[in-house]
N, C-alpha and C. Protein backbone atom coordinates (compact mmCIF):
# COMPACT_ATOMS: atom_id res chain seq x y z
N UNK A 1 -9.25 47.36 -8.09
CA UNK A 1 -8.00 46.77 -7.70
C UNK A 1 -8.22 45.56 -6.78
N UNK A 2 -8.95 45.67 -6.13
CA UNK A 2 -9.36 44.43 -4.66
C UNK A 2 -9.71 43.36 -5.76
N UNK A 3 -10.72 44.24 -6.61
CA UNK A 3 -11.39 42.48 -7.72
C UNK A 3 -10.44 42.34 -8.51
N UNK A 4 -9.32 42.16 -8.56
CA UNK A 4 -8.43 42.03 -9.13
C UNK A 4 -7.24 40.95 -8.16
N UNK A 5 -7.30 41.40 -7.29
CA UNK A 5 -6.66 40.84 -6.04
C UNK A 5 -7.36 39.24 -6.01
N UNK A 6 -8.87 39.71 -5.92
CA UNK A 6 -9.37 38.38 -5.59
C UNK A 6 -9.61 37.63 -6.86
N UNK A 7 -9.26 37.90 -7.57
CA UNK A 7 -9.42 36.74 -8.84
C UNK A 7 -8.10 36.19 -9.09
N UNK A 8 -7.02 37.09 -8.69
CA UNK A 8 -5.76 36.03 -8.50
C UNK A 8 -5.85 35.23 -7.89
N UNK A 9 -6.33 35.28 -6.69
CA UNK A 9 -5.94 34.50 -5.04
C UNK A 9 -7.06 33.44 -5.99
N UNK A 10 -8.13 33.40 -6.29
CA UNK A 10 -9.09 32.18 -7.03
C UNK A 10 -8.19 31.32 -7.97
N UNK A 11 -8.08 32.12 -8.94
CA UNK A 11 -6.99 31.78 -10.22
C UNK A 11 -5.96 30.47 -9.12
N UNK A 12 -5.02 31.47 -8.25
CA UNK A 12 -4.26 30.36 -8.08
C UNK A 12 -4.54 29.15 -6.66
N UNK A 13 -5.65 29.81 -6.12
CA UNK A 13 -6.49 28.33 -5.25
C UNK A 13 -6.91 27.16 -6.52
N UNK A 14 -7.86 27.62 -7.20
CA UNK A 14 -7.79 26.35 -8.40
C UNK A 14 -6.76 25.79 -8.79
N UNK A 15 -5.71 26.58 -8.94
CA UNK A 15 -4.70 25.87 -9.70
C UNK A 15 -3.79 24.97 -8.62
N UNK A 16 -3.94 25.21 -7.19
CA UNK A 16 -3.33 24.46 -5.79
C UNK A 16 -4.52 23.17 -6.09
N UNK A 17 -5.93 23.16 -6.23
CA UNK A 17 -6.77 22.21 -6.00
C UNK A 17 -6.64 21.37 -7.38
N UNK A 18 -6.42 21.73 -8.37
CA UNK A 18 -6.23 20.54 -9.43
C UNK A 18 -4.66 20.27 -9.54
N UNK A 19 -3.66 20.66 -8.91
CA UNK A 19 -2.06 20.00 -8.60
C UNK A 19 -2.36 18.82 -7.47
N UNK A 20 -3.01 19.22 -6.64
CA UNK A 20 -3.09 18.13 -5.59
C UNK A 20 -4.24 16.82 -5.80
N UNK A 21 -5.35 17.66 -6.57
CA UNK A 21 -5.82 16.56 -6.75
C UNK A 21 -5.50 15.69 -8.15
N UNK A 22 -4.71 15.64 -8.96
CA UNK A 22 -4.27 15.19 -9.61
C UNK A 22 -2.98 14.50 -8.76
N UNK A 23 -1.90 14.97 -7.77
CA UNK A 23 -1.42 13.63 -7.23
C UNK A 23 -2.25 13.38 -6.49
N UNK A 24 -3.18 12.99 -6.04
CA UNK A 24 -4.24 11.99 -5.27
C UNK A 24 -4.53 10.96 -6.58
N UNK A 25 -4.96 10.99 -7.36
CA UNK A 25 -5.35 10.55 -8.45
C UNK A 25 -4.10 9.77 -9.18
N UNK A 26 -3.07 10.29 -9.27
CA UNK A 26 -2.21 9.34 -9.15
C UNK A 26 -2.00 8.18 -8.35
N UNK A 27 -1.54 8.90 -7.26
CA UNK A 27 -1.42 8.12 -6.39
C UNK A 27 -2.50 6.91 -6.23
N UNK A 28 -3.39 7.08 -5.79
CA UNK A 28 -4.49 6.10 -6.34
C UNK A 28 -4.18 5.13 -7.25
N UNK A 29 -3.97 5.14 -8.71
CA UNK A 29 -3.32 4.68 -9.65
C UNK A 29 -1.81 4.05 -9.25
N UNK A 30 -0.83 4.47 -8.87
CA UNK A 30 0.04 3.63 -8.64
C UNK A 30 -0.01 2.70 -7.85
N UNK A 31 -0.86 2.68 -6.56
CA UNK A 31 -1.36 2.40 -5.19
C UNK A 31 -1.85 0.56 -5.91
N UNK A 32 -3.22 0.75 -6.73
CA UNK A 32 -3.56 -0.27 -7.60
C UNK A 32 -2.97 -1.20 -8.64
N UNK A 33 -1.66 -0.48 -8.69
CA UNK A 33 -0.99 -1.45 -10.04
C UNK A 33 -0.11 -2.40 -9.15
N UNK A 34 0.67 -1.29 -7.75
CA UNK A 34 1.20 -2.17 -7.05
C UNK A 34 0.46 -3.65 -6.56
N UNK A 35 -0.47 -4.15 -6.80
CA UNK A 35 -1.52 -4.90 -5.83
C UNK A 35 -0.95 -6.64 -6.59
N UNK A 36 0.76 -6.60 -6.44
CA UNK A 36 0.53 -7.54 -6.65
C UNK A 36 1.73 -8.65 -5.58
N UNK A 37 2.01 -9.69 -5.97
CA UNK A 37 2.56 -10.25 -4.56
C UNK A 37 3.78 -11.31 -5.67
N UNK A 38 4.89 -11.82 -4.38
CA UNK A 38 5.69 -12.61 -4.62
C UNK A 38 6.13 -14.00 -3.66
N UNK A 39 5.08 -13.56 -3.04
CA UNK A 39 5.22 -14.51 -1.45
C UNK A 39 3.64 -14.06 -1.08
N UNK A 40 3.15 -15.77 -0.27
CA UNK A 40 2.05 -14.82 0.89
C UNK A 40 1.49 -16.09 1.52
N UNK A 41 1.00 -16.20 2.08
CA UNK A 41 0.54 -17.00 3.54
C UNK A 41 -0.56 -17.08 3.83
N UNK A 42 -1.30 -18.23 3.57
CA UNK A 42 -2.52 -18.79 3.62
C UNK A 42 -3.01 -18.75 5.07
N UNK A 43 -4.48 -18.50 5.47
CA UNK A 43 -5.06 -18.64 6.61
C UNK A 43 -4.94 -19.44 7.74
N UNK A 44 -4.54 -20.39 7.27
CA UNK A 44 -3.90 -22.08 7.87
C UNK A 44 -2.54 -21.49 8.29
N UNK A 45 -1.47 -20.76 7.85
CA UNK A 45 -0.44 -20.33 8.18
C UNK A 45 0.71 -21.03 7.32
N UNK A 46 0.59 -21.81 5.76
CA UNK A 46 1.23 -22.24 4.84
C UNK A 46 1.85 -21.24 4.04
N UNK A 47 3.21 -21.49 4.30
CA UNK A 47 3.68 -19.84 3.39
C UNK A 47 4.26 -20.23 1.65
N UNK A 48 3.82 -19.61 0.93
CA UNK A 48 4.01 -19.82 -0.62
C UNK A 48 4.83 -18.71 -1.26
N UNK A 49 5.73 -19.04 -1.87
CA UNK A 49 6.60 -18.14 -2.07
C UNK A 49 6.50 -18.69 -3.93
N UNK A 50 6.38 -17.34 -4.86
CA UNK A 50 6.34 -17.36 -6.66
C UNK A 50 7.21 -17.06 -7.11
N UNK A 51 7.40 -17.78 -8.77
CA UNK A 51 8.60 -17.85 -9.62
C UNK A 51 8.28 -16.60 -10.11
N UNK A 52 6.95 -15.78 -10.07
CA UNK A 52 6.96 -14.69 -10.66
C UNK A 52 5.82 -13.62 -10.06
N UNK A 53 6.08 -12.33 -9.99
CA UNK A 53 5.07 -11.54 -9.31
C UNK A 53 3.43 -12.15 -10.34
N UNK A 54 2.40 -12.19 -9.16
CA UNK A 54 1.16 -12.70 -9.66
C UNK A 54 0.43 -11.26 -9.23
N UNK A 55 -1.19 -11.23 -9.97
CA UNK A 55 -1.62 -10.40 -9.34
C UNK A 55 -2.38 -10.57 -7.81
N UNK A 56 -2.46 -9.44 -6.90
CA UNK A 56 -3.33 -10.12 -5.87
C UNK A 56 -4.35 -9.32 -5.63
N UNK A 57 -5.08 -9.75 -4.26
CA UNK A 57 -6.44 -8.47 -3.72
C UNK A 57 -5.94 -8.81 -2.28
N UNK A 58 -6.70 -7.96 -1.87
CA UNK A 58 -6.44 -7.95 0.28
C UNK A 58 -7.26 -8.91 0.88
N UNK A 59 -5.96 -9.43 1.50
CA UNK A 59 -6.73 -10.48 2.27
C UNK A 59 -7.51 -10.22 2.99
N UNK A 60 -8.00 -11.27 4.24
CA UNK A 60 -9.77 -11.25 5.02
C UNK A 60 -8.80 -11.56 6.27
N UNK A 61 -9.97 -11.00 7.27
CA UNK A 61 -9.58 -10.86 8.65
C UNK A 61 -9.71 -12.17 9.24
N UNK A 62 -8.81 -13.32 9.57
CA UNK A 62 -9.25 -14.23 10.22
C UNK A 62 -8.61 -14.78 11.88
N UNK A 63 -9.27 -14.93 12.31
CA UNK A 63 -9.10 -15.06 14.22
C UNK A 63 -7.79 -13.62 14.98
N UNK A 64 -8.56 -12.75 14.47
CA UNK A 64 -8.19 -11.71 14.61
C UNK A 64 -6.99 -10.95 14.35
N UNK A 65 -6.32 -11.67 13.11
CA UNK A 65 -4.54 -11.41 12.52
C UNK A 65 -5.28 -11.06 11.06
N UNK A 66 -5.26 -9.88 10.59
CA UNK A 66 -5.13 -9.55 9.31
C UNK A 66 -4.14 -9.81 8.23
N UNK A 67 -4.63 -10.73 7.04
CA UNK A 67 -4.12 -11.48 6.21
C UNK A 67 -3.41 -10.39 5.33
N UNK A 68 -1.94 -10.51 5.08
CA UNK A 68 -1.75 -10.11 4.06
C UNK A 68 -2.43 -10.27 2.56
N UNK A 69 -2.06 -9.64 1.44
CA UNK A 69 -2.45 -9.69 -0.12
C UNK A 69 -2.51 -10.85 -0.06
N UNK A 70 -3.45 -11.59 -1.41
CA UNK A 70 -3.74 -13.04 -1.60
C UNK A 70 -3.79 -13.05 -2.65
N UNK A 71 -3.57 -14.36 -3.87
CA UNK A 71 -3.44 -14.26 -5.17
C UNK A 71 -5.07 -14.09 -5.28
N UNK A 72 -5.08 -13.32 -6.65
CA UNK A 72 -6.15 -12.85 -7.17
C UNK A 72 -6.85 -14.14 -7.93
N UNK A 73 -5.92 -14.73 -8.67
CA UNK A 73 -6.50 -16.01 -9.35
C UNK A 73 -6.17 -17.06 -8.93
N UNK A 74 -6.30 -18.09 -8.47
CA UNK A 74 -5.73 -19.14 -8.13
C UNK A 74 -5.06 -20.13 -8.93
N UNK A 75 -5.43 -19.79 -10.19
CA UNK A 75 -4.48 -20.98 -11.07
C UNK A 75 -3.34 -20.48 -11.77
N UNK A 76 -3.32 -18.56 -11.43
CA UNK A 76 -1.95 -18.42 -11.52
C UNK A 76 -1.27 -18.56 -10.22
N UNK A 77 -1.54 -18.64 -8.67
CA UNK A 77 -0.88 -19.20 -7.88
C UNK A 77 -0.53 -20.94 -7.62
N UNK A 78 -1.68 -21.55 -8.44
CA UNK A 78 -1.18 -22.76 -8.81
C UNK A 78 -0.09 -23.36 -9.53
N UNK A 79 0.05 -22.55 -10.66
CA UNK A 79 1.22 -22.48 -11.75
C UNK A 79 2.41 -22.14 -10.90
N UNK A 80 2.21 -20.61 -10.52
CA UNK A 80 3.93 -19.82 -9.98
C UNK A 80 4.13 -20.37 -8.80
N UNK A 81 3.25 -20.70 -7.74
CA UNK A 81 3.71 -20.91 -6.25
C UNK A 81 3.92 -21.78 -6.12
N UNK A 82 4.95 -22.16 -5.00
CA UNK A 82 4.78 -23.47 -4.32
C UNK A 82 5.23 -23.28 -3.20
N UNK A 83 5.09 -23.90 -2.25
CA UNK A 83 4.62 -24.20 -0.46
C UNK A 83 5.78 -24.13 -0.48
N UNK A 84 6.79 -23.37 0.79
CA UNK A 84 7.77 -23.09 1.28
C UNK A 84 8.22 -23.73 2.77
N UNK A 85 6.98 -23.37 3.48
CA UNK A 85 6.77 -23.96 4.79
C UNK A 85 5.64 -23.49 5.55
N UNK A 86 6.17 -23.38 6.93
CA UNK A 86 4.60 -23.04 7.55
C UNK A 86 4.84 -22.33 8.84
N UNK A 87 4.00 -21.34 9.20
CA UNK A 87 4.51 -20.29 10.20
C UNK A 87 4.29 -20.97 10.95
């Protein structure tokens, strides 16, 4: 009866560890698709605002203010963006 006991309590620990890690794994996945931008602000402090979401990556740490997302390609921020103003 006890080994019986304990192969439930296993049975349903596995089944708690592949629910959760499957939303991690999601999550992950949605986390990455979001990675993209509609606005964003160059190092210089030039803000560019797009006719259409582009993709981006994370910006770089510069004089100690962490950069928001940055276009991923530049000649689709060449195409969609254009200079708005300047912080």
């Amino acid at each position: 009866m006890k080994r019986l006991n304990n192969a439930r309590l296993l049975v349903a620990l596995l089944g708690v560890i592949v629910v959760l890690g499957g939303l991690g794994v999601r999550a992950l996945v949605r986390s990455r698709a979001k990675l993209t931008l509609t606005s964003y602000e160059t190092t210089n402090g030039l803000i560019y605002e797009c006719s259409r979401p582009i993709k981006a990556k994370p910006g770089t740490v510069a004089h100690g203010h962490r950069q928001g997302p940055i276009p991923y390609n530049q000649s689709d921020a060449d195409k969609y963006c254009h200079n708005i103003g300047i912080e």
